[in-house]
C-alpha atoms as a PDB file:
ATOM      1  CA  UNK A   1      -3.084  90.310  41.362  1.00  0.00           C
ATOM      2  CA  UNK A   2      -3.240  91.623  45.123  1.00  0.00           C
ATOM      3  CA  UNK A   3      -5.520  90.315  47.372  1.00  0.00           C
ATOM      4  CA  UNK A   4      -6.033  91.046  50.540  1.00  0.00           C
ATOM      5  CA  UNK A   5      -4.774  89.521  53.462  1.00  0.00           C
ATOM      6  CA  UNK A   6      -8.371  88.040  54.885  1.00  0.00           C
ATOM      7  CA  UNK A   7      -9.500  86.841  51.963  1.00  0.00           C
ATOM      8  CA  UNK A   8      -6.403  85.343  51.035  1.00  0.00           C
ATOM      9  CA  UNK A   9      -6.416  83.542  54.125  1.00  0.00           C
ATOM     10  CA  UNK A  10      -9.927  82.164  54.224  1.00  0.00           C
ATOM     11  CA  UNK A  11      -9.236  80.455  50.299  1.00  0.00           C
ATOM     12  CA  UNK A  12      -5.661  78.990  52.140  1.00  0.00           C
ATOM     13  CA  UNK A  13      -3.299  81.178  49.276  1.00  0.00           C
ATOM     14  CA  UNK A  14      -1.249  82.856  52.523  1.00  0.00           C
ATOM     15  CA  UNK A  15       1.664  81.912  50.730  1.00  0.00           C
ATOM     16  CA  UNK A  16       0.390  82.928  47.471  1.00  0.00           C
ATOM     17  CA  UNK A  17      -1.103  80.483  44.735  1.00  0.00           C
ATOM     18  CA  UNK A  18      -3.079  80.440  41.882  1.00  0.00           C
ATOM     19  CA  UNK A  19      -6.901  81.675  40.804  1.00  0.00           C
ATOM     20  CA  UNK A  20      -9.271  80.938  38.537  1.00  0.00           C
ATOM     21  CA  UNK A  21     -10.832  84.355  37.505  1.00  0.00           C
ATOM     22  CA  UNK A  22     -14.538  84.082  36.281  1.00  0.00           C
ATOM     23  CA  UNK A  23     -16.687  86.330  34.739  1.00  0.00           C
ATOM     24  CA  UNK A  24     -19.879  86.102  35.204  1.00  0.00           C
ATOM     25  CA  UNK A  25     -23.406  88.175  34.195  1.00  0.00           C
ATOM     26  CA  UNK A  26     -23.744  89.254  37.936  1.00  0.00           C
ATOM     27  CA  UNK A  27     -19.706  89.939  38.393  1.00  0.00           C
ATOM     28  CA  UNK A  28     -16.296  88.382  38.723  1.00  0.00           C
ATOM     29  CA  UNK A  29     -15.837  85.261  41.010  1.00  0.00           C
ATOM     30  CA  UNK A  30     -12.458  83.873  42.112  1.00  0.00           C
ATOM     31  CA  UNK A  31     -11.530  80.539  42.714  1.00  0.00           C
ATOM     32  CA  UNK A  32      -8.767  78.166  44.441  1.00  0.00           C
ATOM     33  CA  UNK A  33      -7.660  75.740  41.552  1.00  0.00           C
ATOM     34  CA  UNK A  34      -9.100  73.046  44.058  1.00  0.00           C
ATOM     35  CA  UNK A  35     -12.195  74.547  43.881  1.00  0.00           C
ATOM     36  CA  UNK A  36     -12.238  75.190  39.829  1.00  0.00           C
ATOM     37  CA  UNK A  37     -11.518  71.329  39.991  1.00  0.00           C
ATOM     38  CA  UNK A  38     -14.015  70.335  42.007  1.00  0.00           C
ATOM     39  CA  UNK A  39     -16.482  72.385  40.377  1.00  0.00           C
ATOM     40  CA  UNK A  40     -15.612  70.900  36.771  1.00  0.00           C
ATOM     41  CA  UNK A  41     -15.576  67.151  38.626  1.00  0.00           C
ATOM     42  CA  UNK A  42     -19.113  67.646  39.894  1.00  0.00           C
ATOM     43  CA  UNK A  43     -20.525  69.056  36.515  1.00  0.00           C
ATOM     44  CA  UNK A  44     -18.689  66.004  34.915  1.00  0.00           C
ATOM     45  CA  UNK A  45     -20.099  63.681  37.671  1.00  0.00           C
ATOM     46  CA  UNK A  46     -23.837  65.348  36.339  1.00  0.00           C
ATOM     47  CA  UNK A  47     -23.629  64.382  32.778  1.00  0.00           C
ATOM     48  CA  UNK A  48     -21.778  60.984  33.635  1.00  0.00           C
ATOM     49  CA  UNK A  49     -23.184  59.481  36.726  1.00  0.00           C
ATOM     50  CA  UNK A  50     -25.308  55.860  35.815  1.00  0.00           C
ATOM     51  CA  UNK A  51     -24.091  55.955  32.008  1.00  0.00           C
ATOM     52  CA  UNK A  52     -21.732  53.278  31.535  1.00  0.00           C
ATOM     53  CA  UNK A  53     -20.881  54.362  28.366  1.00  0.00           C
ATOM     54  CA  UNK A  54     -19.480  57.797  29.921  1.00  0.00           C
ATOM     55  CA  UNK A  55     -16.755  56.893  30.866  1.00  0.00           C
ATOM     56  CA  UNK A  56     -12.628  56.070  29.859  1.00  0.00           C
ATOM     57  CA  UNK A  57     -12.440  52.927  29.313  1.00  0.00           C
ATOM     58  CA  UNK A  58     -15.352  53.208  27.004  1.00  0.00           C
ATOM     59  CA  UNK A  59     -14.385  55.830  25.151  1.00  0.00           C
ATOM     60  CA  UNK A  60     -10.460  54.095  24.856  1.00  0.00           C
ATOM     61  CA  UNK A  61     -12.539  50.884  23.681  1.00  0.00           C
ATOM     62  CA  UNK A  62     -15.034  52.689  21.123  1.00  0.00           C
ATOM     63  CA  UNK A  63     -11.747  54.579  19.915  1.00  0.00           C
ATOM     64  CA  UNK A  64      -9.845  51.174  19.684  1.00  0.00           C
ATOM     65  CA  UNK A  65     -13.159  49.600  17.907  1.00  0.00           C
ATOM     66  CA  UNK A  66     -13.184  52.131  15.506  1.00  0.00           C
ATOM     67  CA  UNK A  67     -10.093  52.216  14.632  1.00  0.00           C
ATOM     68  CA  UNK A  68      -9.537  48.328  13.893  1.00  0.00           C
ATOM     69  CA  UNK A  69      -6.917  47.425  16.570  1.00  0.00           C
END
């Protein structure tokens, strides 16, 4: 995909890089992988953020209970 040169420039891809392409019900929205990843990190951080039991090591340790080791 071609993009052009200003809005290349203003997401940092002058050398060229990667997009996320989106679409959504009001049109198509690109994205830097850095900001697909942040965007994922603060829905994660929404359905994680005070529950204890949200996060690796609690999930590796409910794994490890339930499996006997």
């Amino acid at each position: 995909m071609s993009l052009p040169i200003d809005i290349r420039k203003r997401l940092g891809l002058e050398n060229g890089g990667s997009v996320i392409v989106e679409e959504t019900d009001t049109g198509v929205v690109l994205r830097t992988v850095t900001q697909a990843v942040a965007r994922a990190q603060a829905i994660a951080k929404r359905y994680t953020e005070g529950n204890p039991d949200a996060s690796v090591a609690a999930f590796l340790a409910d794994r490890s209970a339930e499996s006997g080791e």
